[in-house]
PDB file of N, CA and C in Angstrom:
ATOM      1  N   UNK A   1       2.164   5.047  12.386  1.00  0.00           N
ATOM      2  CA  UNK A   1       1.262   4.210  11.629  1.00  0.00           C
ATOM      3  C   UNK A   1       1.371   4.604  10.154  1.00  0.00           C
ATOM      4  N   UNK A   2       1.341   3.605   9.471  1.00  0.00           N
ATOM      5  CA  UNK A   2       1.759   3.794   7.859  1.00  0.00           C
ATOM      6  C   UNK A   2       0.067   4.339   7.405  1.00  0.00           C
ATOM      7  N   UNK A   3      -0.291   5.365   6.755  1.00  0.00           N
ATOM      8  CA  UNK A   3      -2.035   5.159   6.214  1.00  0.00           C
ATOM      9  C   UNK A   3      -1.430   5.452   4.596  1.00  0.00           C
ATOM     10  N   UNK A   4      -2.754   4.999   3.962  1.00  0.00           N
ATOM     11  CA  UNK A   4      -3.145   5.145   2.655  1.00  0.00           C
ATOM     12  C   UNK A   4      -4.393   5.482   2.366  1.00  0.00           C
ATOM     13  N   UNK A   5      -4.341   6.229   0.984  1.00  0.00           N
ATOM     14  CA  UNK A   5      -5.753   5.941   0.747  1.00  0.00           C
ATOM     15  C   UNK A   5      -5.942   5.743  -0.570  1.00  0.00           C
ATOM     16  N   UNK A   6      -5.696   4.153  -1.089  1.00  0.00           N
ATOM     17  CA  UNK A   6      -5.791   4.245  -2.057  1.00  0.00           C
ATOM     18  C   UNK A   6      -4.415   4.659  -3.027  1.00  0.00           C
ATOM     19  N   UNK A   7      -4.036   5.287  -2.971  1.00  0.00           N
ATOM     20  CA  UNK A   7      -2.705   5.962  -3.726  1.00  0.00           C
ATOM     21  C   UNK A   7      -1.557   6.741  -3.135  1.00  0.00           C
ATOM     22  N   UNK A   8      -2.077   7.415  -2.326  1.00  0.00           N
ATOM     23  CA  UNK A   8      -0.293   8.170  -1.621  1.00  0.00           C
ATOM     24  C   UNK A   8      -0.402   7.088  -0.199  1.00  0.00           C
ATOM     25  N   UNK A   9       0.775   6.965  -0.200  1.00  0.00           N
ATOM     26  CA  UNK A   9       0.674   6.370   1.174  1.00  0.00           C
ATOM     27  C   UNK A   9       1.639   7.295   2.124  1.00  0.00           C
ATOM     28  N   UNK A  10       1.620   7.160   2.980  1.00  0.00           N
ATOM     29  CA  UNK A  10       1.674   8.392   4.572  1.00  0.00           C
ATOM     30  C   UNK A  10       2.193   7.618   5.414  1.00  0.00           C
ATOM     31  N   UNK A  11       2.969   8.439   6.616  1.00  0.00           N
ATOM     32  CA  UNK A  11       2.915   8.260   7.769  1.00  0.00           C
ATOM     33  C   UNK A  11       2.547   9.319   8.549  1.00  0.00           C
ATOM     34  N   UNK A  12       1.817   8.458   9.934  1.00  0.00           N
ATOM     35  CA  UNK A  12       1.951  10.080  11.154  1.00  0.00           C
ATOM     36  C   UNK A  12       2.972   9.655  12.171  1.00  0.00           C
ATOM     37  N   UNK A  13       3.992   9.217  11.792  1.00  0.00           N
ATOM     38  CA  UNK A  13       5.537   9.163  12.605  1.00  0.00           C
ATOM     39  C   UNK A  13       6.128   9.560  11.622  1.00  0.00           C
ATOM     40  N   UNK A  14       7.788   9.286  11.859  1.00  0.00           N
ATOM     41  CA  UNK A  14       9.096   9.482  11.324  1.00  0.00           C
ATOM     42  C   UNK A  14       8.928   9.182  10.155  1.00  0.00           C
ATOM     43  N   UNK A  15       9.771  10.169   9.417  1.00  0.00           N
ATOM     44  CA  UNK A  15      10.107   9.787   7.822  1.00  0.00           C
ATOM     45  C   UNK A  15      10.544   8.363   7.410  1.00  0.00           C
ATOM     46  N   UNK A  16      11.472   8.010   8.764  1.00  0.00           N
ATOM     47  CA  UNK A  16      12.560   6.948   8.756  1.00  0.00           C
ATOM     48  C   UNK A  16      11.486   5.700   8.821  1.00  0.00           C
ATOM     49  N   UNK A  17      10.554   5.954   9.017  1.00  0.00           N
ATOM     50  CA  UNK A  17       9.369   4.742   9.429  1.00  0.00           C
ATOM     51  C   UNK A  17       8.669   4.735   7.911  1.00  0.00           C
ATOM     52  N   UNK A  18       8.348   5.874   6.982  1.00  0.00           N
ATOM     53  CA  UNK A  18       7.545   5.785   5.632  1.00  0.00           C
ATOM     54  C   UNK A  18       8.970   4.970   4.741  1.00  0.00           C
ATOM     55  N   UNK A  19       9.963   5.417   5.097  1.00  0.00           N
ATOM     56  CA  UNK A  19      10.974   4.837   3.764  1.00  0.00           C
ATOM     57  C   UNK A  19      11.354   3.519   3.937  1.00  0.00           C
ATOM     58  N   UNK A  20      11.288   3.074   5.422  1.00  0.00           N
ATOM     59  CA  UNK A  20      11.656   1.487   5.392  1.00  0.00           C
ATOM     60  C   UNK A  20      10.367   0.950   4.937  1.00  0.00           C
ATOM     61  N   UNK A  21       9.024   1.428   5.618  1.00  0.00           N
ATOM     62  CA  UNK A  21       8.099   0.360   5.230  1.00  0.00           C
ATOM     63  C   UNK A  21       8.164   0.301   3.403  1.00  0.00           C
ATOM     64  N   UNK A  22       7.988   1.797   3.086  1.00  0.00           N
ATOM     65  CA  UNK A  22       8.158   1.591   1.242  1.00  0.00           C
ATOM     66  C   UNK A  22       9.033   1.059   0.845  1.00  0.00           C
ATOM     67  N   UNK A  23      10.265   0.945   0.708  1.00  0.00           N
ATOM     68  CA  UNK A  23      11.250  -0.242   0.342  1.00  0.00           C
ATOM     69  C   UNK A  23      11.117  -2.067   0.668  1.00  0.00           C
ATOM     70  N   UNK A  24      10.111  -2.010   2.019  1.00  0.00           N
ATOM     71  CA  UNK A  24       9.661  -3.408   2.096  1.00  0.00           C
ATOM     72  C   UNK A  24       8.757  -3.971   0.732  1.00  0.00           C
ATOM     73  N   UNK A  25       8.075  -2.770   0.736  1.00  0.00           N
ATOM     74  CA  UNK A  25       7.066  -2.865  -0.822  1.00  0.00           C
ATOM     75  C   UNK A  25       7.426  -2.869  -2.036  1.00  0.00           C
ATOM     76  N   UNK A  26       8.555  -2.225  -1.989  1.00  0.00           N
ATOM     77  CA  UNK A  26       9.325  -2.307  -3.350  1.00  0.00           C
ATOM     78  C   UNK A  26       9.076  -1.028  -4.111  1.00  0.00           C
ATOM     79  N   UNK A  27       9.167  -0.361  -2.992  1.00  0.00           N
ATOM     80  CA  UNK A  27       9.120   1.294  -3.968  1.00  0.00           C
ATOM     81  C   UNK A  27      10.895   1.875  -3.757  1.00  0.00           C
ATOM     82  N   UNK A  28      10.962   2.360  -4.751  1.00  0.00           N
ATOM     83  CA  UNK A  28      12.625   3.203  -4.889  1.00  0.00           C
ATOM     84  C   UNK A  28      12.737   4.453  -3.949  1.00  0.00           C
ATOM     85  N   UNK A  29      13.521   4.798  -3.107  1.00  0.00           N
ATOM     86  CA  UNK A  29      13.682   6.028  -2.049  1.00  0.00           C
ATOM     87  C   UNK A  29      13.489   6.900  -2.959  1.00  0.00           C
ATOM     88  N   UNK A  30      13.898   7.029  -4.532  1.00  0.00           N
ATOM     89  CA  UNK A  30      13.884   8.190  -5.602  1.00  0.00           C
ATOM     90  C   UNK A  30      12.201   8.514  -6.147  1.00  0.00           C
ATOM     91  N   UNK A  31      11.359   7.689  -5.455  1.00  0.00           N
ATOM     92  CA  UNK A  31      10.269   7.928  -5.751  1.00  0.00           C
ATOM     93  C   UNK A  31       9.458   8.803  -4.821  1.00  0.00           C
ATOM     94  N   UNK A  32      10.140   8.778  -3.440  1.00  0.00           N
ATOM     95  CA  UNK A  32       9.540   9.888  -2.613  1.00  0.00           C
ATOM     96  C   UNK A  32       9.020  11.194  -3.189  1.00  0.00           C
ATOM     97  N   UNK A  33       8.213  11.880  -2.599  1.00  0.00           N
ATOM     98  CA  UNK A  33       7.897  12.811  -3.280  1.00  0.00           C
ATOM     99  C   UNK A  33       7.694  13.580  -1.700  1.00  0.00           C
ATOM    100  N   UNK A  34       8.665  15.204  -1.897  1.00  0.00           N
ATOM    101  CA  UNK A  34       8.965  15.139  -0.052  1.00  0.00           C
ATOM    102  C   UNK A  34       8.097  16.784  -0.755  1.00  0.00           C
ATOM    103  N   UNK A  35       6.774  16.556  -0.756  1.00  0.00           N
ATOM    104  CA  UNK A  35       5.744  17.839  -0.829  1.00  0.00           C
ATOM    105  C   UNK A  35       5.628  18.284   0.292  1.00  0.00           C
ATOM    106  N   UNK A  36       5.906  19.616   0.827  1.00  0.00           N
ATOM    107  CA  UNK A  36       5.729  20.146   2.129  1.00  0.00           C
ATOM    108  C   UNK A  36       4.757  20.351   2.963  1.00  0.00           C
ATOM    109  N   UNK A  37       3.559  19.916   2.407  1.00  0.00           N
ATOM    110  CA  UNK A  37       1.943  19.688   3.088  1.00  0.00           C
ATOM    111  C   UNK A  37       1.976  18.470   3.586  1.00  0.00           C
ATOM    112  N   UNK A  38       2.194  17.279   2.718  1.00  0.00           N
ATOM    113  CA  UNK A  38       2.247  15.959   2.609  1.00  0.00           C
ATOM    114  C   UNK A  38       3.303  15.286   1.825  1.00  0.00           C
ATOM    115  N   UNK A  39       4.413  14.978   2.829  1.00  0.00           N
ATOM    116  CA  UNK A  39       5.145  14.030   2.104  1.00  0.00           C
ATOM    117  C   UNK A  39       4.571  12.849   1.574  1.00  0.00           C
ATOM    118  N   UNK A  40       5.106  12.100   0.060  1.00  0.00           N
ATOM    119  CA  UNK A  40       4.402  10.666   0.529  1.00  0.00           C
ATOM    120  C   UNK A  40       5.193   9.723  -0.462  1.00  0.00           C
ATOM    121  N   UNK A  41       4.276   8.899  -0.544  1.00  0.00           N
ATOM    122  CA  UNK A  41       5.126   8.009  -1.950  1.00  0.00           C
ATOM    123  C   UNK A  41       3.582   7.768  -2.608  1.00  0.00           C
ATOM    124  N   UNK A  42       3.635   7.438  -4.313  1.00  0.00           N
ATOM    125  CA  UNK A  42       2.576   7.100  -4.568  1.00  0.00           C
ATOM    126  C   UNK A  42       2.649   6.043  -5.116  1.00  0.00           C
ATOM    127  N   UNK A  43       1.634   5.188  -4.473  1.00  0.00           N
ATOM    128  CA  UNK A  43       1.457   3.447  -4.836  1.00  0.00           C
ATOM    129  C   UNK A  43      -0.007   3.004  -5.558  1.00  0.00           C
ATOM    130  N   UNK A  44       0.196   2.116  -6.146  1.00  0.00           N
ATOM    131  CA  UNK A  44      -0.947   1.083  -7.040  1.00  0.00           C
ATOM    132  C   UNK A  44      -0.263  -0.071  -7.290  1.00  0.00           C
ATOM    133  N   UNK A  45      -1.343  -0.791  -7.838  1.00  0.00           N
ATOM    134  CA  UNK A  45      -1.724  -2.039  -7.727  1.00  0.00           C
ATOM    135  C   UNK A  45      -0.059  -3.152  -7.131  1.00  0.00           C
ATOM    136  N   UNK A  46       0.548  -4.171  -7.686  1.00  0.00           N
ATOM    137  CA  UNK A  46       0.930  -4.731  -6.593  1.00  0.00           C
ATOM    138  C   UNK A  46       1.692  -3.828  -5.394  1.00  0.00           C
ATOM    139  N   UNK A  47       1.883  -3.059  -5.379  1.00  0.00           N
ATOM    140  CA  UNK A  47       2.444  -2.207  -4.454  1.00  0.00           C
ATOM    141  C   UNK A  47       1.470  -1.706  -3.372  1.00  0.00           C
ATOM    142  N   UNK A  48       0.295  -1.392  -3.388  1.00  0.00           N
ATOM    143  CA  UNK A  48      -0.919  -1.068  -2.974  1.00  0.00           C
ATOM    144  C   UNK A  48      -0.875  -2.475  -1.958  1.00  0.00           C
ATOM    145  N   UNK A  49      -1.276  -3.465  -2.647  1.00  0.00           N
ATOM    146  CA  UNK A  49      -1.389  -4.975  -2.210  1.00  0.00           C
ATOM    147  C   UNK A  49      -0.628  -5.425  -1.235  1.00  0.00           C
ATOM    148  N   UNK A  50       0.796  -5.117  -1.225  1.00  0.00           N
ATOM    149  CA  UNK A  50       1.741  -5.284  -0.260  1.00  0.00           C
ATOM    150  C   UNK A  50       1.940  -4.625   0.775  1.00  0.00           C
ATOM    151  N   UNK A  51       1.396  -2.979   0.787  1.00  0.00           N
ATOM    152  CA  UNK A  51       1.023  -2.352   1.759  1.00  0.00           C
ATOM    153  C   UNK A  51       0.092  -2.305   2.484  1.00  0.00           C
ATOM    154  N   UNK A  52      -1.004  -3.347   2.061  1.00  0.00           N
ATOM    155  CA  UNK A  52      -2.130  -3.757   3.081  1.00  0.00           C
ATOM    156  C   UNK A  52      -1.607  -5.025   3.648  1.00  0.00           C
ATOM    157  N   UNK A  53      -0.976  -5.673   2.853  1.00  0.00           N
ATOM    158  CA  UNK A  53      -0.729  -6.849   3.417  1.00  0.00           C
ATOM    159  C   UNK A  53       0.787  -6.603   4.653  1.00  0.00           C
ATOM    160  N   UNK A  54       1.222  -5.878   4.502  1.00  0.00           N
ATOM    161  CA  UNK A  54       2.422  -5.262   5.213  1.00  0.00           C
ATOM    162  C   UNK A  54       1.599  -4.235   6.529  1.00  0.00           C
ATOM    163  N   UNK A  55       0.091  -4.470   6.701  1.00  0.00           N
ATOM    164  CA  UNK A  55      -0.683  -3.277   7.855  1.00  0.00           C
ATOM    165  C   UNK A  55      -0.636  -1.796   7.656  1.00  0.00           C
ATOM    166  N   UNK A  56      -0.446  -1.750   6.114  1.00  0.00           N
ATOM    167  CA  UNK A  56      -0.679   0.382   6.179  1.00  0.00           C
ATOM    168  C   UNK A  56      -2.344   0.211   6.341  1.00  0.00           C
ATOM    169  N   UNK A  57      -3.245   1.036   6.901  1.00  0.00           N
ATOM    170  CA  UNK A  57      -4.182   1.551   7.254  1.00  0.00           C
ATOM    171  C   UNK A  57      -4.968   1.990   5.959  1.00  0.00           C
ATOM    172  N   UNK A  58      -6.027   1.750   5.652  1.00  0.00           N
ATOM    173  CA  UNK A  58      -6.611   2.582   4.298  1.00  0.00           C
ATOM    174  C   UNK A  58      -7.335   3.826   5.338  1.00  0.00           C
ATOM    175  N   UNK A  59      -7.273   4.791   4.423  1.00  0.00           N
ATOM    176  CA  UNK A  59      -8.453   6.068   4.850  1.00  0.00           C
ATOM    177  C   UNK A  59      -8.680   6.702   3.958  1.00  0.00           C
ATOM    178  N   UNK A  60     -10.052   7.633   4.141  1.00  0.00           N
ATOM    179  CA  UNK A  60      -9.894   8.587   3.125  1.00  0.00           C
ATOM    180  C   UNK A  60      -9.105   9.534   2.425  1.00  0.00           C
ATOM    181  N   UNK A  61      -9.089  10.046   1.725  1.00  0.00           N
ATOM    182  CA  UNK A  61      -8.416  11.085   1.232  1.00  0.00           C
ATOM    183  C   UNK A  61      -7.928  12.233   2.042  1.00  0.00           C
ATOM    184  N   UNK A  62      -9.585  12.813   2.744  1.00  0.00           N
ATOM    185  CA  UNK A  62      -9.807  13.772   3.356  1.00  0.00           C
ATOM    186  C   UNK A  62      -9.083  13.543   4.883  1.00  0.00           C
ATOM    187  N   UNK A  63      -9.111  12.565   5.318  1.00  0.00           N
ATOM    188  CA  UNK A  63      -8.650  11.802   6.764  1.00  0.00           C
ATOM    189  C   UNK A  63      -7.126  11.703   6.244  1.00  0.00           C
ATOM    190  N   UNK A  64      -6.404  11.647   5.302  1.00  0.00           N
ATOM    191  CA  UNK A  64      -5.004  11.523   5.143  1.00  0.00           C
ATOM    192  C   UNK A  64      -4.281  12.583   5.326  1.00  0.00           C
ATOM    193  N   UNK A  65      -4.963  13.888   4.552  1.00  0.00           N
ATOM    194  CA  UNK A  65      -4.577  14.876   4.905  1.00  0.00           C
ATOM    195  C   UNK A  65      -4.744  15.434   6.363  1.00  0.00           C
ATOM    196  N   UNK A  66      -5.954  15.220   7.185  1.00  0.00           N
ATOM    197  CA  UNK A  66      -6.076  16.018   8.000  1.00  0.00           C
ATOM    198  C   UNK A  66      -4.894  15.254   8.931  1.00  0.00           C
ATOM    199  N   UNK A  67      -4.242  14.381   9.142  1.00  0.00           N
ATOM    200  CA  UNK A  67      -3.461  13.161   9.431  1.00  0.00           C
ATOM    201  C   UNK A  67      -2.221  14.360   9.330  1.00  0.00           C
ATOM    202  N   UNK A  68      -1.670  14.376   8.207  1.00  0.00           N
ATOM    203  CA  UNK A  68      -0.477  14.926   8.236  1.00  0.00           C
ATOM    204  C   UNK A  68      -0.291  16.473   8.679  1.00  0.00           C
ATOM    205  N   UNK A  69      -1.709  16.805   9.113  1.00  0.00           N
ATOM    206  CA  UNK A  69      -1.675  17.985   9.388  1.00  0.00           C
ATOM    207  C   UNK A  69      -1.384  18.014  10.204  1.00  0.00           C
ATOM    208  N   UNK A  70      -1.653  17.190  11.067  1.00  0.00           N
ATOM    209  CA  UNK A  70      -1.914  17.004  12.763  1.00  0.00           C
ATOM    210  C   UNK A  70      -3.164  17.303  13.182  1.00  0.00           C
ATOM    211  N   UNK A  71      -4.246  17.509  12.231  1.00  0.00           N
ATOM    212  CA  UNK A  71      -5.583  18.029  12.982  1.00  0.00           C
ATOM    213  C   UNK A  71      -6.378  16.785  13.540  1.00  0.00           C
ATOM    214  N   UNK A  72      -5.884  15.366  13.022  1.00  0.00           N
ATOM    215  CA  UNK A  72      -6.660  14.475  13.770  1.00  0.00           C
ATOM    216  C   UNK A  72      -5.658  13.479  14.070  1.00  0.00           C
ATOM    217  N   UNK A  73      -5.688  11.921  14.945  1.00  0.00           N
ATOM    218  CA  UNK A  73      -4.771  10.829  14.921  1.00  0.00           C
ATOM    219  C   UNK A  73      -5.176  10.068  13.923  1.00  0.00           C
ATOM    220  N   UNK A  74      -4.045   9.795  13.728  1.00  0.00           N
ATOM    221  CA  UNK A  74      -4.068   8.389  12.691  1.00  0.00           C
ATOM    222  C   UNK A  74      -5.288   7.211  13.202  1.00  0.00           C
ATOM    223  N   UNK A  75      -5.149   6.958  14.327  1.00  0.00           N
ATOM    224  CA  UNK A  75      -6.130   6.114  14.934  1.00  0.00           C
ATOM    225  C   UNK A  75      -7.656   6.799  14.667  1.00  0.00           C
ATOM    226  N   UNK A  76      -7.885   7.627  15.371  1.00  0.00           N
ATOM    227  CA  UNK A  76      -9.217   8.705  14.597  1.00  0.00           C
ATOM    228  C   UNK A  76      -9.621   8.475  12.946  1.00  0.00           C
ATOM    229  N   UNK A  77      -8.653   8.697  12.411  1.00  0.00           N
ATOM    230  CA  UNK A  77      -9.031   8.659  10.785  1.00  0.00           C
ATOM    231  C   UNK A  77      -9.101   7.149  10.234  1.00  0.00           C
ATOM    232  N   UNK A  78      -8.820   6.053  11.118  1.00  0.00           N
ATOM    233  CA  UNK A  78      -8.704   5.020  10.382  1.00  0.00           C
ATOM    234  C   UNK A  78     -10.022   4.867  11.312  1.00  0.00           C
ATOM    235  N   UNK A  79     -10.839   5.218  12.371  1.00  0.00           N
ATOM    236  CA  UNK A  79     -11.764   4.698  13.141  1.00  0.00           C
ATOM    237  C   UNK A  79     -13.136   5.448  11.884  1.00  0.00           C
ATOM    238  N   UNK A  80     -13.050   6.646  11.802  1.00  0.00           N
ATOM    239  CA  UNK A  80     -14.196   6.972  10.732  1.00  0.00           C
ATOM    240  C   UNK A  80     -14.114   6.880   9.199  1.00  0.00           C
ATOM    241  N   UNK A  81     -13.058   6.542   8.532  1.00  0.00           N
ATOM    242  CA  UNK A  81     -12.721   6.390   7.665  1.00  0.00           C
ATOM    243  C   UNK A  81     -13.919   4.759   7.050  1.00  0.00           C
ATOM    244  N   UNK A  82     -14.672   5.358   5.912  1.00  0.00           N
ATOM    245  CA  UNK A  82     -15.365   4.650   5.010  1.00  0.00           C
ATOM    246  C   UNK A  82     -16.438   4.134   6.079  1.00  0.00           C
ATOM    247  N   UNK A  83     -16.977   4.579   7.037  1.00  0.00           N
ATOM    248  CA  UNK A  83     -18.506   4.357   7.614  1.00  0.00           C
ATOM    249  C   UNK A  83     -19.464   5.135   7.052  1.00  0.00           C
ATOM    250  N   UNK A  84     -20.051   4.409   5.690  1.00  0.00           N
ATOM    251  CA  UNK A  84     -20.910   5.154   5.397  1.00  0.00           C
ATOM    252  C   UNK A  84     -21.960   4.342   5.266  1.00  0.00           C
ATOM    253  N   UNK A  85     -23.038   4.995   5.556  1.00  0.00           N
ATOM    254  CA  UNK A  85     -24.317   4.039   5.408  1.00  0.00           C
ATOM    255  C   UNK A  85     -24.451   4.068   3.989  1.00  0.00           C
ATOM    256  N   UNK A  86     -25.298   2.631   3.591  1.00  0.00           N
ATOM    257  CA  UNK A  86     -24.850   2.252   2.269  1.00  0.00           C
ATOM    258  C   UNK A  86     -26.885   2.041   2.135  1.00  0.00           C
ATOM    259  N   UNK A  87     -27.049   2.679   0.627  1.00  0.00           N
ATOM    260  CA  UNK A  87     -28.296   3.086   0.441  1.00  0.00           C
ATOM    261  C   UNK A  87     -29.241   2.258  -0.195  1.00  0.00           C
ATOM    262  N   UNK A  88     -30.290   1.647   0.227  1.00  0.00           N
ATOM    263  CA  UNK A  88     -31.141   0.804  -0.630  1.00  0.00           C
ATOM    264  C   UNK A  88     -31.906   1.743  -1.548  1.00  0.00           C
ATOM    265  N   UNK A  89     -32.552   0.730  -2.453  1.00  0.00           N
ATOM    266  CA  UNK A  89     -33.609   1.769  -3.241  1.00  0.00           C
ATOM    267  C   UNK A  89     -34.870   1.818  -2.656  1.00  0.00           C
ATOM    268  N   UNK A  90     -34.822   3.250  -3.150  1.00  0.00           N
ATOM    269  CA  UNK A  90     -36.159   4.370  -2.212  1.00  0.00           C
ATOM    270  C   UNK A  90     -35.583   5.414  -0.777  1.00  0.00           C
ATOM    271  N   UNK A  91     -34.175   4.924  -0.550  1.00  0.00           N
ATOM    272  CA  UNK A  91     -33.807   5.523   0.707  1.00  0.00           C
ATOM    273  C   UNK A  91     -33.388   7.351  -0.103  1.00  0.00           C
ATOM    274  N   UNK A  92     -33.547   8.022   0.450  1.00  0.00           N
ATOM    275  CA  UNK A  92     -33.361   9.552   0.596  1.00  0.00           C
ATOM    276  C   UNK A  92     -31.909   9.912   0.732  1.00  0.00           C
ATOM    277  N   UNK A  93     -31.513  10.595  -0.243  1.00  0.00           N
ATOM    278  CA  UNK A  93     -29.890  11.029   0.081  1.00  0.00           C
ATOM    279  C   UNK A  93     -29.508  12.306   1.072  1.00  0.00           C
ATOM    280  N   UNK A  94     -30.908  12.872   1.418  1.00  0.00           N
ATOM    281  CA  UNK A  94     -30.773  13.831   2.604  1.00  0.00           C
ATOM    282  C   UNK A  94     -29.761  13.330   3.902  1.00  0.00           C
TER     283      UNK A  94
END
């Protein structure tokens, strides 16, 4: 599954699976950035656009990493990823 969040985009499969989908988007293989925590590529705006529209996954930040760690599934991080209760006024940030 391709994820993003926002700016690096990821996979939790094969390398061979992050470089075709990024070249569908129109990113250069020379843009990889092969960081040994997290490989990734980093994308914005129409590029961003084409990777949602192409099914990469948005998640958090925090859910991307734990992703490439292996500490959670891709499916997991895209299931809690941005459920946040959203606050009226007078509600308590406790």
């Amino acid at each position: 599954m391709i994820l993003t969040d926002g700016i690096h985009l990821v996979t939790d499969g094969k390398m061979e699976e992050l470089h075709a989908f990024a070249s569908e988007i129109g990113c250069k293989r020379n843009w990889f950035q092969n960081h040994p925590r997290c490989p990734h590529y980093v994308i914005w705006g129409a590029r961003l656009k084409k990777a949602f529209e192409k099914g990469a996954k948005r998640v958090s930040a925090k859910n991307l990493i734990k992703v490439v760690r292996g500490e959670i599934s891709a499916s997991q991080a895209t299931a809690s990823s941005y459920k946040r209760k959203v606050l009226t006024f007078g509600d308590s940030l406790d």
